[in-house]
Protein backbone atom coordinates (compact mmCIF):
# COMPACT_ATOMS: atom_id res chain seq x y z
CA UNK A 1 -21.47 -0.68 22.16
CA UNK A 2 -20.76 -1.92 18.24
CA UNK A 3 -17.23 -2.63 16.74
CA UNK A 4 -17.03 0.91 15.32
CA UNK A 5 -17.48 2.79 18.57
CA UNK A 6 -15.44 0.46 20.35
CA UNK A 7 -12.74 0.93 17.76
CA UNK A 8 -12.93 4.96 18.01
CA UNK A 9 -13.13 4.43 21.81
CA UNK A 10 -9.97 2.51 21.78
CA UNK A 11 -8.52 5.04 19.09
CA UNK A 12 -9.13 7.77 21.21
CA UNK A 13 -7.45 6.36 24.63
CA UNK A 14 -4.90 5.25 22.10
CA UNK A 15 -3.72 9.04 21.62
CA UNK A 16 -4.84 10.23 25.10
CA UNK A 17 -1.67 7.67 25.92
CA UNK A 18 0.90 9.26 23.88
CA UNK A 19 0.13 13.14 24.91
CA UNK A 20 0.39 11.56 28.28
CA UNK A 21 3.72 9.94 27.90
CA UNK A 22 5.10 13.09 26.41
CA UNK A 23 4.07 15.04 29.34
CA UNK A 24 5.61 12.07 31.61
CA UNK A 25 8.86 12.43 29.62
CA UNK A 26 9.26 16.13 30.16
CA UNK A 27 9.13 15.66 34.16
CA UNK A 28 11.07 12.82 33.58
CA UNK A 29 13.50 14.88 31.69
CA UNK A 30 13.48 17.11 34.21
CA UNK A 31 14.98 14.68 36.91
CA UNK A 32 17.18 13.15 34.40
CA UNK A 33 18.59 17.36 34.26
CA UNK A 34 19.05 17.60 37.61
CA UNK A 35 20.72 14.18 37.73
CA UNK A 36 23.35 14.83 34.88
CA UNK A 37 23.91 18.57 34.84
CA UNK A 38 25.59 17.59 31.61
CA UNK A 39 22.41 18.03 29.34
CA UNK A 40 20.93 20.22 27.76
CA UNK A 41 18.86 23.28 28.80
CA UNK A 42 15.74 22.32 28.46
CA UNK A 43 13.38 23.59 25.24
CA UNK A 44 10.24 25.21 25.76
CA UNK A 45 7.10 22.19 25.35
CA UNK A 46 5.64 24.62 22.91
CA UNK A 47 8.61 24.38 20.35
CA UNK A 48 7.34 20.59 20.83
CA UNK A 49 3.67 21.32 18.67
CA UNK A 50 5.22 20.76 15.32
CA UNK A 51 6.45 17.67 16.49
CA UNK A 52 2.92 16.66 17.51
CA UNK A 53 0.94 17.96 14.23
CA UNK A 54 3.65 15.21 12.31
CA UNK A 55 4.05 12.36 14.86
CA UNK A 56 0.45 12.13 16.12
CA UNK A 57 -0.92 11.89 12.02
CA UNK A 58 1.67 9.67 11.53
CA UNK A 59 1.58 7.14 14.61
CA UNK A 60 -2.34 7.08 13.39
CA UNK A 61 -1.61 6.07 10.21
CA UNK A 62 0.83 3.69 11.37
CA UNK A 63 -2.08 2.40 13.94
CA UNK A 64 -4.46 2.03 11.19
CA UNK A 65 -2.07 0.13 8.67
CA UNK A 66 -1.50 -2.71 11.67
CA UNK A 67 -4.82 -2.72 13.25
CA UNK A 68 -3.98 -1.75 16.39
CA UNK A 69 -7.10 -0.35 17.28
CA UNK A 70 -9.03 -2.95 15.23
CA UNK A 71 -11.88 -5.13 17.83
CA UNK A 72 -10.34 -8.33 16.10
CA UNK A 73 -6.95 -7.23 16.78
CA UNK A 74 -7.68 -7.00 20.07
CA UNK A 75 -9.71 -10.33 20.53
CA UNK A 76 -7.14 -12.06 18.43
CA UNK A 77 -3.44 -13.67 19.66
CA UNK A 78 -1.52 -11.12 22.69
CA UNK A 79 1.95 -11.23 20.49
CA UNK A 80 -0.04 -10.45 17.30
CA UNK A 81 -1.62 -7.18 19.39
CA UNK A 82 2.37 -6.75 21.02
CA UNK A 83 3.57 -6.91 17.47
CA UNK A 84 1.29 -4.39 16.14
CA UNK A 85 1.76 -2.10 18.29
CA UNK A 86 5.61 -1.73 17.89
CA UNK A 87 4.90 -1.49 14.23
CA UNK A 88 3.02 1.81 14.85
CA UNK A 89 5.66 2.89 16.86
CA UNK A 90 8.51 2.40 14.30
CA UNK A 91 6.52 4.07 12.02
CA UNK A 92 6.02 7.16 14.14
CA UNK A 93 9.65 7.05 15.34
CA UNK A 94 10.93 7.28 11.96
CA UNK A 95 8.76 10.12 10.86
CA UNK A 96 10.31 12.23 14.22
CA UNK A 97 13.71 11.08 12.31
CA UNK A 98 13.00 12.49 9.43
CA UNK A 99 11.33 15.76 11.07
CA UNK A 100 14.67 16.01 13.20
CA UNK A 101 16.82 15.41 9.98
CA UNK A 102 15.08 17.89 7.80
CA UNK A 103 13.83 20.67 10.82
CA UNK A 104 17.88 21.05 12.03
CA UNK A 105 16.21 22.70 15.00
CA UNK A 106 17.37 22.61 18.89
CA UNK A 107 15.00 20.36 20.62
CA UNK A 108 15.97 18.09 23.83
CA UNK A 109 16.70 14.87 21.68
CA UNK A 110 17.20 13.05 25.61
CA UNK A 111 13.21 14.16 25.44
CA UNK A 112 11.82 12.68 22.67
CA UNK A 113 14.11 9.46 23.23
CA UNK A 114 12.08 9.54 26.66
CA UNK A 115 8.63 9.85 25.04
CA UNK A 116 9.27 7.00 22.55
CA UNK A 117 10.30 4.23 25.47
CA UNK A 118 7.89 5.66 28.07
CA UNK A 119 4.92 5.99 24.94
CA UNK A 120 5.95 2.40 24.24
CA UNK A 121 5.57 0.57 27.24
CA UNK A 122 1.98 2.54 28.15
CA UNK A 123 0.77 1.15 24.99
CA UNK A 124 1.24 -1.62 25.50
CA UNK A 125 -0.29 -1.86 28.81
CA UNK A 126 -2.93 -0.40 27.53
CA UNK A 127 -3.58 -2.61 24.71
CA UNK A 128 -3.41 -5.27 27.20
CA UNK A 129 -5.98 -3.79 29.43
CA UNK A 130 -8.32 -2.74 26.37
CA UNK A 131 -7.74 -6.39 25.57
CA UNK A 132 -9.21 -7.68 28.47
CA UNK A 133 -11.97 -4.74 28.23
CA UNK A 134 -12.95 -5.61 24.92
CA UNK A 135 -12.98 -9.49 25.33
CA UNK A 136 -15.87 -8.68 28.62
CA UNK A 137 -17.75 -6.48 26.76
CA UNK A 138 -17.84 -9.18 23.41
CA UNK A 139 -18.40 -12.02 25.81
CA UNK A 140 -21.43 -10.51 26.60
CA UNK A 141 -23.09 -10.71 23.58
CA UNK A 142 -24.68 -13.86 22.28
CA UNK A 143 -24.99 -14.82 18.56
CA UNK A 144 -27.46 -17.20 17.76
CA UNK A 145 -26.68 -19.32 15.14
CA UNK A 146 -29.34 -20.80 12.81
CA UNK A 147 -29.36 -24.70 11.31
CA UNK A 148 -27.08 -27.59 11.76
CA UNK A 149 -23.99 -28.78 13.35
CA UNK A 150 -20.72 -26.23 13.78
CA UNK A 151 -19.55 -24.80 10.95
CA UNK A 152 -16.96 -21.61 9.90
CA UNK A 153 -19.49 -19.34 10.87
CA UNK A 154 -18.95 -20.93 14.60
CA UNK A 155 -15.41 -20.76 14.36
CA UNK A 156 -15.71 -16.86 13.03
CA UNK A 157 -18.12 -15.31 15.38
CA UNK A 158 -16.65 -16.69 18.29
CA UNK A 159 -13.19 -16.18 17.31
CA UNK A 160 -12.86 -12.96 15.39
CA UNK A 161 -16.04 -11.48 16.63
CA UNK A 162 -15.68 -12.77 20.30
CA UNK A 163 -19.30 -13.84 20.78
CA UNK A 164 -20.85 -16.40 22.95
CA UNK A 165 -21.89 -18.67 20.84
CA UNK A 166 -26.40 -20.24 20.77
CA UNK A 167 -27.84 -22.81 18.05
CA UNK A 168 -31.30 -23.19 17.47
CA UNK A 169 -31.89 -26.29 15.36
CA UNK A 170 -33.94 -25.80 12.27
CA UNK A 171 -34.91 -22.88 9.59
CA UNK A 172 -38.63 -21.70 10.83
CA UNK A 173 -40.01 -18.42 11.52
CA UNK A 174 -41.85 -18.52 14.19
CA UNK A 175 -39.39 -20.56 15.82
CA UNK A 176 -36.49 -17.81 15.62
CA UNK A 177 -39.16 -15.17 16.51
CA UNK A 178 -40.42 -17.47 19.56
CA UNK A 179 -36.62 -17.59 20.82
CA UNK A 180 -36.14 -13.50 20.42
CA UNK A 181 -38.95 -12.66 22.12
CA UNK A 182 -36.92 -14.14 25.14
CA UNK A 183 -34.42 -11.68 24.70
CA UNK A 184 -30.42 -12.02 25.21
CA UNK A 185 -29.98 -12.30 21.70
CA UNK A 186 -27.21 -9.96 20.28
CA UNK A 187 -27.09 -11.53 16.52
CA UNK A 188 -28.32 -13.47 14.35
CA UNK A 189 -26.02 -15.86 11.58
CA UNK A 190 -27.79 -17.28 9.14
CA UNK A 191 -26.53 -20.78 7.31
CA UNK A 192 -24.06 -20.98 4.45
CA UNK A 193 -25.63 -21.26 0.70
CA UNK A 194 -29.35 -20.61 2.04
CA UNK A 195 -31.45 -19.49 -1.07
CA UNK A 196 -33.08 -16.24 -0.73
CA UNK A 197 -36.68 -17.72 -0.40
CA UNK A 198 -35.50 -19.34 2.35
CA UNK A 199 -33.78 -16.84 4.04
CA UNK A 200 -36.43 -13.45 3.41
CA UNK A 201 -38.46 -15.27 6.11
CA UNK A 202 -35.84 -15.79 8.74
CA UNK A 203 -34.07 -12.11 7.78
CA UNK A 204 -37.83 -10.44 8.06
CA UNK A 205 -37.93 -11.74 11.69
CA UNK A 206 -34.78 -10.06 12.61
CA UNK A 207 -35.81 -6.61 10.70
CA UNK A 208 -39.17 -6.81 13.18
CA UNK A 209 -37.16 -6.97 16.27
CA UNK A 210 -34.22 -4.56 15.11
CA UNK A 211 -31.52 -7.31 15.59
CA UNK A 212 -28.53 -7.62 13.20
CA UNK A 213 -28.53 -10.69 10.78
CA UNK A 214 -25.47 -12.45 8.98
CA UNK A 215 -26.19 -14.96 5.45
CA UNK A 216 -22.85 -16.03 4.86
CA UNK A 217 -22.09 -16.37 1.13
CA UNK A 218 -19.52 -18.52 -0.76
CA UNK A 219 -17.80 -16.57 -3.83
CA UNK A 220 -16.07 -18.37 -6.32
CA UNK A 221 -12.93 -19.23 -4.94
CA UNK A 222 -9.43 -17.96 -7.66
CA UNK A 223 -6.26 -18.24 -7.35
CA UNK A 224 -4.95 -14.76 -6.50
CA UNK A 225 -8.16 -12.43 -6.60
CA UNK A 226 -9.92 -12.45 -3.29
CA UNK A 227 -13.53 -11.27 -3.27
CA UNK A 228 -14.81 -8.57 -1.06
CA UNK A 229 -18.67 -6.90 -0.90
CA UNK A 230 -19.14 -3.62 -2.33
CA UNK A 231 -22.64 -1.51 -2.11
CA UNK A 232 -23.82 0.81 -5.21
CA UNK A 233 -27.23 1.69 -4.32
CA UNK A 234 -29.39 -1.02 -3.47
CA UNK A 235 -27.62 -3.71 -4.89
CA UNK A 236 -24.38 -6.04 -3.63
CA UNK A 237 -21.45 -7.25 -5.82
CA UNK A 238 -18.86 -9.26 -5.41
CA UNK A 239 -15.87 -7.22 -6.32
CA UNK A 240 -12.37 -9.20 -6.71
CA UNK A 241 -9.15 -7.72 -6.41
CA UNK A 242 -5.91 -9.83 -6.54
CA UNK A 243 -4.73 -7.70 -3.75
CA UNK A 244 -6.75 -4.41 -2.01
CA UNK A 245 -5.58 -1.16 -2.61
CA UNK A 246 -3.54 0.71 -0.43
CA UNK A 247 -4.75 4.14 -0.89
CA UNK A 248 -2.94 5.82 2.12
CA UNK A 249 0.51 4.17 0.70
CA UNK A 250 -0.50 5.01 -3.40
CA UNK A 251 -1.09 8.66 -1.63
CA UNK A 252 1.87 9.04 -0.51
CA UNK A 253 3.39 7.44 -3.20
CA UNK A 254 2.19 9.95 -5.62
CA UNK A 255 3.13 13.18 -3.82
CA UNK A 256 6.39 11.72 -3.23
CA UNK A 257 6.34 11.01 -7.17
CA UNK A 258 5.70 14.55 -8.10
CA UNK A 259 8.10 15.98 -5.57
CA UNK A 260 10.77 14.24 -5.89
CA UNK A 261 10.21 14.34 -9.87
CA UNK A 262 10.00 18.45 -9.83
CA UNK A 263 12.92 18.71 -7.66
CA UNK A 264 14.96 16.16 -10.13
CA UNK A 265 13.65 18.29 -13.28
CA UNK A 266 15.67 20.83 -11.74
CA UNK A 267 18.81 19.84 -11.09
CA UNK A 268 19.29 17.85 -14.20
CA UNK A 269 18.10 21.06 -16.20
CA UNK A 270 21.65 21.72 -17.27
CA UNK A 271 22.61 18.84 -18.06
CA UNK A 272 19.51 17.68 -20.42
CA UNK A 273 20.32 21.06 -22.29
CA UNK A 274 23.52 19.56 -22.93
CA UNK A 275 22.32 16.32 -24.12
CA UNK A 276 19.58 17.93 -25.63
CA UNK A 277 22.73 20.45 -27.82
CA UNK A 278 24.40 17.06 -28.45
CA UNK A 279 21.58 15.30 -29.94
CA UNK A 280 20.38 18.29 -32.05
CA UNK A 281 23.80 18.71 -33.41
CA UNK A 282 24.82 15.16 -34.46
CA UNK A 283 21.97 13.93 -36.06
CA UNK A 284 19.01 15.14 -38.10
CA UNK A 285 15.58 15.36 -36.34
CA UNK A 286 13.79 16.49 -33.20
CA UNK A 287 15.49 15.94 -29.48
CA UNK A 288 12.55 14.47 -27.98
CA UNK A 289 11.23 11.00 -28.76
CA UNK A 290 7.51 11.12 -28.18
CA UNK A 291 5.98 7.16 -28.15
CA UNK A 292 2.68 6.18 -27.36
CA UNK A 293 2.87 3.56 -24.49
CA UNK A 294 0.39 1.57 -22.32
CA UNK A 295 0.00 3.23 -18.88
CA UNK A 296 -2.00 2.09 -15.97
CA UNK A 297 -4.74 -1.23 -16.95
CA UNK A 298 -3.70 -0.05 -20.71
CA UNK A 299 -4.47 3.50 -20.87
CA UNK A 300 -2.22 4.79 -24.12
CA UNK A 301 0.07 8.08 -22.96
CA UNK A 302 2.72 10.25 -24.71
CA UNK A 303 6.31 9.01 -23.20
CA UNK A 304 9.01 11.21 -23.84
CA UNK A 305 12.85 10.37 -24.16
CA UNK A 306 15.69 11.78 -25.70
CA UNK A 307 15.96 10.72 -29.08
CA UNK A 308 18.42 8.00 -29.65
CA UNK A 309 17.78 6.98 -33.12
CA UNK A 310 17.83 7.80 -36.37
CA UNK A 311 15.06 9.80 -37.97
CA UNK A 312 12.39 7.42 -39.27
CA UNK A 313 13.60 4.65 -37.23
CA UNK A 314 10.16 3.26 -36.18
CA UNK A 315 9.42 3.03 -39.94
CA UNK A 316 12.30 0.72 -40.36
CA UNK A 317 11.03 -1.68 -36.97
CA UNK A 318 9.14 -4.38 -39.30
CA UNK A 319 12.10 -4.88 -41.39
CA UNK A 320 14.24 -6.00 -38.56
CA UNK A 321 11.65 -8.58 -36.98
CA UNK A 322 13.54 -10.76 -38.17
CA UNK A 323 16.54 -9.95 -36.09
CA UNK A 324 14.37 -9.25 -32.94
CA UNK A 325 16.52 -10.92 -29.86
CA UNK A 326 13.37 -10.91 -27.56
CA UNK A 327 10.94 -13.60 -26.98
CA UNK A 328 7.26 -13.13 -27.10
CA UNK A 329 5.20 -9.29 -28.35
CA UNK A 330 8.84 -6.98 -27.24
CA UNK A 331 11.26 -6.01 -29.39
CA UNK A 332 14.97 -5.73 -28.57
CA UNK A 333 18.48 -6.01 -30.75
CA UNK A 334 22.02 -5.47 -28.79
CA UNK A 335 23.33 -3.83 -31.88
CA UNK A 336 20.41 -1.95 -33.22
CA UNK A 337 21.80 -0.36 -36.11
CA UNK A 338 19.00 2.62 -36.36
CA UNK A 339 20.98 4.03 -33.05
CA UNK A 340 23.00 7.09 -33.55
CA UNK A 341 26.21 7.53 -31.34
CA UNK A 342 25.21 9.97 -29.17
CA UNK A 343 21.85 7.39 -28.53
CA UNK A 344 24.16 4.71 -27.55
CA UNK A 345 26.13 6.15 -25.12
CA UNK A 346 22.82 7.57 -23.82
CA UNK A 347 21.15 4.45 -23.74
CA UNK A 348 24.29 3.13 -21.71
CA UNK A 349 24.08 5.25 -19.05
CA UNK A 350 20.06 5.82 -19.29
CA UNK A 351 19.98 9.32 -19.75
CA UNK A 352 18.17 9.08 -22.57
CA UNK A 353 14.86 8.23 -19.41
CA UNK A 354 15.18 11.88 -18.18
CA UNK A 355 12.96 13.59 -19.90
CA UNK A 356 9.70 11.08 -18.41
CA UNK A 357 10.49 12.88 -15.08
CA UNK A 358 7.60 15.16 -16.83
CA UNK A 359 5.53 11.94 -17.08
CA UNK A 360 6.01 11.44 -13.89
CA UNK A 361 4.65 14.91 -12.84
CA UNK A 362 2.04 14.54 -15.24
CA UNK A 363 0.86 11.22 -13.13
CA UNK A 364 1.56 9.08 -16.52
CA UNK A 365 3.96 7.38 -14.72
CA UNK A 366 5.51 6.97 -11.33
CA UNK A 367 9.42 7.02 -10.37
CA UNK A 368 9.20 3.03 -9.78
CA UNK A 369 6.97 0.44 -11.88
CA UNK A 370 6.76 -1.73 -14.32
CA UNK A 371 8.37 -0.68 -17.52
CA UNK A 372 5.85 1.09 -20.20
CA UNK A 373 5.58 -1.13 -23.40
CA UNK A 374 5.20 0.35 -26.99
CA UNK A 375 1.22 0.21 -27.32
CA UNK A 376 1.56 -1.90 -30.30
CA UNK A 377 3.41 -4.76 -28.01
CA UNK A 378 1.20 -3.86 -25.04
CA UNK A 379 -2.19 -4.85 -26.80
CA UNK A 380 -0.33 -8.21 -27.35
CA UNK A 381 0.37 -8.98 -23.75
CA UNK A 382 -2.17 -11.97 -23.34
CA UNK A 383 -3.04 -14.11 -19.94
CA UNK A 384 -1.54 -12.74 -16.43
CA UNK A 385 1.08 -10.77 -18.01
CA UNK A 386 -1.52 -8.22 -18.71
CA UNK A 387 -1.90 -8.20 -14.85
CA UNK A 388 1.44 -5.91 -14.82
CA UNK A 389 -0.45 -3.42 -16.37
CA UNK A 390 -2.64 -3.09 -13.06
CA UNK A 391 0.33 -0.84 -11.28
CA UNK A 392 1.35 2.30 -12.99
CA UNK A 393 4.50 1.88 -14.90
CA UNK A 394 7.79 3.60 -14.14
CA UNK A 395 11.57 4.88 -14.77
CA UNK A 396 13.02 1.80 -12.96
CA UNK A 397 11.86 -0.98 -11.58
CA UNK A 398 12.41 -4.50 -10.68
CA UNK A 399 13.82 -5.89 -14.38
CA UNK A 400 15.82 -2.45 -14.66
CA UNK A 401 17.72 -3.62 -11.29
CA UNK A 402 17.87 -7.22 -11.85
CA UNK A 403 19.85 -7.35 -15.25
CA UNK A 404 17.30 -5.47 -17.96
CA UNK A 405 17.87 -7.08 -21.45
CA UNK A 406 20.12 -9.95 -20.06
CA UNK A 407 17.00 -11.18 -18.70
CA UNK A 408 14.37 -13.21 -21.29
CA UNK A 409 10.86 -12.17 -21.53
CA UNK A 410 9.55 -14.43 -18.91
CA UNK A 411 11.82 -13.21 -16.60
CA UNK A 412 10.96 -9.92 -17.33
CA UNK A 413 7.36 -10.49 -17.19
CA UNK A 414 7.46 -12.71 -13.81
CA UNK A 415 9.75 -9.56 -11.93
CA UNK A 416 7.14 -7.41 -13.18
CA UNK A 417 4.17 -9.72 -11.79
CA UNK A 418 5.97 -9.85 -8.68
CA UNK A 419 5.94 -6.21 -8.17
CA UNK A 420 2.26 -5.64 -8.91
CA UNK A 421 0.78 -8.64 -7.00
CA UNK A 422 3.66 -7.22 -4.22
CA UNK A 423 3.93 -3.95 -3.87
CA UNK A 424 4.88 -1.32 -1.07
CA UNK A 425 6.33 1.59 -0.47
CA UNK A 426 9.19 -0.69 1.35
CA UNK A 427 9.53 -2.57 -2.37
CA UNK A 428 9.87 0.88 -4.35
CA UNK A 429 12.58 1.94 -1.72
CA UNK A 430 14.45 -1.18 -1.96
CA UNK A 431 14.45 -0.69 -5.49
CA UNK A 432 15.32 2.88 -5.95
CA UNK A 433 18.55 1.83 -3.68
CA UNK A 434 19.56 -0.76 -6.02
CA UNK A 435 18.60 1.82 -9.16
CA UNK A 436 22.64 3.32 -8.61
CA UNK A 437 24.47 0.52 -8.41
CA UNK A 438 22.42 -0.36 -11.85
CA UNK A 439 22.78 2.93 -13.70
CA UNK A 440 26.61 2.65 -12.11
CA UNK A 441 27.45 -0.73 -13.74
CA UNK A 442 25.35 -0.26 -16.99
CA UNK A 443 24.67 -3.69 -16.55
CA UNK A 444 21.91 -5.48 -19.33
CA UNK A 445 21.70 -1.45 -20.97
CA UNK A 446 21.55 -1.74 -24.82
């Protein structure tokens, strides 16, 4: 059996567990009942389905994000497996929290208290008995490694991939096809830095007798970008990311964007038709601010704020260079005199930002990110602090919360860093939280 239907295997008694703890926790519920008359009539299990179509996606998702399932998971240390395992639980127990806080509907909370303990401890039994299942179906196969003396391949395949571990001296041909023909060979690992003449030979023998073959390969080694193989057509590349994407968390980072962003459109409707009246009214010119910015890896886009200056004002920008408070390609003054009144106090309080809740359902921005740079000072970002621009920029972020224009341009650049090369859904949480407190205080708005 290979990794991947080992891994679905696994998956799949994985889920077979939590149905069956469910259905444990309802008879258990029902002794519990006749123990403490106290409780609750029980609910129907079909007013339970709802429940399932969230928690079983979920718990999956949280599964896949620590590995549970994973071969070399399961091969690897027991309170690394433990651990994982309690992470996909917390992250299906807090989607049933969020289902119970949002549904309001009567369901036997005693019940699904039951299923998460009793779901809980059959995991991880289970994952202890796949664990031992796993490591006597991988000690059965045999990878024969080619050349020298031990190496990391050694360490890897018998580690990680939990093979029993052959060497046959040497690089010849005939040799490696004289030692398959005996059989009880499983794979085939190939030495570090062998030169494709070299290794066609070796890798033909193993295409003749169907067996799996491994050439290590030593990228470039960088600082922050770690190197992974991608496939486009016939041909390999080294691809290198500073970190790897997390698609299912930039998913649900994006509805969330656009749902939360529509919802906040609406209730601030009235009051951005007040600002909007105010700014119409006290100074000459348009109530929108449209500015070309640098989006996501530099991409220009049309931000939108409430306008806060003067008419003109970006004519007047070079003139006041000289009074720039900022270091490096940003421009800031505390007492800009191109602000109106009204722009101040908006600037103060940050209401002027509203109106990019429609960049944020446009997907030009998100809710939390990096702040969006004129385009004239984001072409002038030079060295990492481009790399800021690899995370789509947002409303608030880590410099909003952390002191805004009280904070010099290395600071500002380094919390930005620190949020692209870091990111989570947990980090954008944390800093909408601290986003009040911020817009509370007014603290470093100019």
């Amino acid at each position: 059996m290979n990794d991947k239907a080992l891994e679905r295997a696994i998956l799949l008694q994985d889920l077979l567990v939590l149905l069956g703890s469910l259905a444990l926790a309802h008879v258990a519920r029902g002794w519990l009942a006749t123990a403490l008359p106290g409780l609750k009539p029980a609910v129907p299990p079909g007013d339970y389905l709802h429940l399932l179509l969230v928690f079983v996606p979920s718990w999956a998702w949280g599964a896949y994000r620590a590995e549970v399932y994973r071969v070399r998971t399961l091969v690897g240390p027991l309170m690394g497996l433990v651990k994982a395992v309690l992470w996909a639980q917390a992250w299906g127990a807090m989607a049933l929290g969020v289902i119970l806080t949002a549904a309001q509907v009567p369901l036997n909370r005693s019940l699904i208290a039951l299923h998460l303990v009793l779901s809980t401890v059959l995991l991880v039994v289970t994952t202890v008995l796949q664990r031992s299942w796993v490591r006597r179906i991988r000690g059965e196969l045999v990878a024969l490694l080619l050349g020298g003396g031990p190496g990391e391949e050694e360490v890897a395949f018998e580690t990680v991939r939990g093979r029993r571990i052959e060497r046959l001296p040497g690089l010849d041909a005939e040799a490696l096809r004289g030692r398959l023909q005996q059989g009880a060979v499983d794979e085939v690992v190939l030495p570090r830095g062998l030169d494709p003449e070299r290794a066609r030979p070796l890798l033909q023998v193993c295409e003749d007798t169907g067996l799996p073959a491994f050439l290590p390969v030593a990228p470039p080694h960088l600082e922050r970008a770690r190197a992974h193989v991608e496939s486009l057509g016939t041909h390999l590349y080294f691809a290198y990311e500073t970190h790897e994407p997390d698609r299912p968390g930039l998913l649900v980072k994006a509805i969330v964007d656009r749902v939360l962003a529509a919802m906040f459109l609406l209730v601030t409707a009235p009051l951005m038709l007040v600002i909007a009246a105010a700014v119409k009214l006290t100074s000459p010119g348009p109530v929108l601010f449209v500015q070309r910015r640098g989006g996501l890896n530099g991409r220009a886009f049309p931000m939108l704020k409430f306008r806060t200056m003067r008419e003109g004002a970006e004519s007047e920008r070079d003139t006041l260079l000289a009074t720039n408070e900022m270091d490096g390609p940003v421009f800031k003054m505390r007492n800009d005199p191109r602000v109106t009144a009204v722009g101040r106090l908006l600037r103060r309080t940050s209401l002027d930002e509203l109106p990019q809740l429609v960049n944020v359902l446009l997907g030009h921005m998100s809710l939390v990110g990096p702040r969006p740079l004129p385009l004239v000072e984001t072409v002038r970002l030079t060295g990492p602090h481009r790399r800021r621009l690899a995370v789509r920029p947002g409303i608030t972020g880590l410099w909003q919360v952390s002191g805004r224009n009280e904070l010099g341009f290395e600071e500002w650049m380094n919390l930005d860093l620190e949020y692209a090369d870091h990111w989570s859904l947990g980090l954008d949480l944390v800093i909408v939280l601290r986003t009040l407190p911020a817009l509370i205080t007014g603290r470093g708005a100019r």
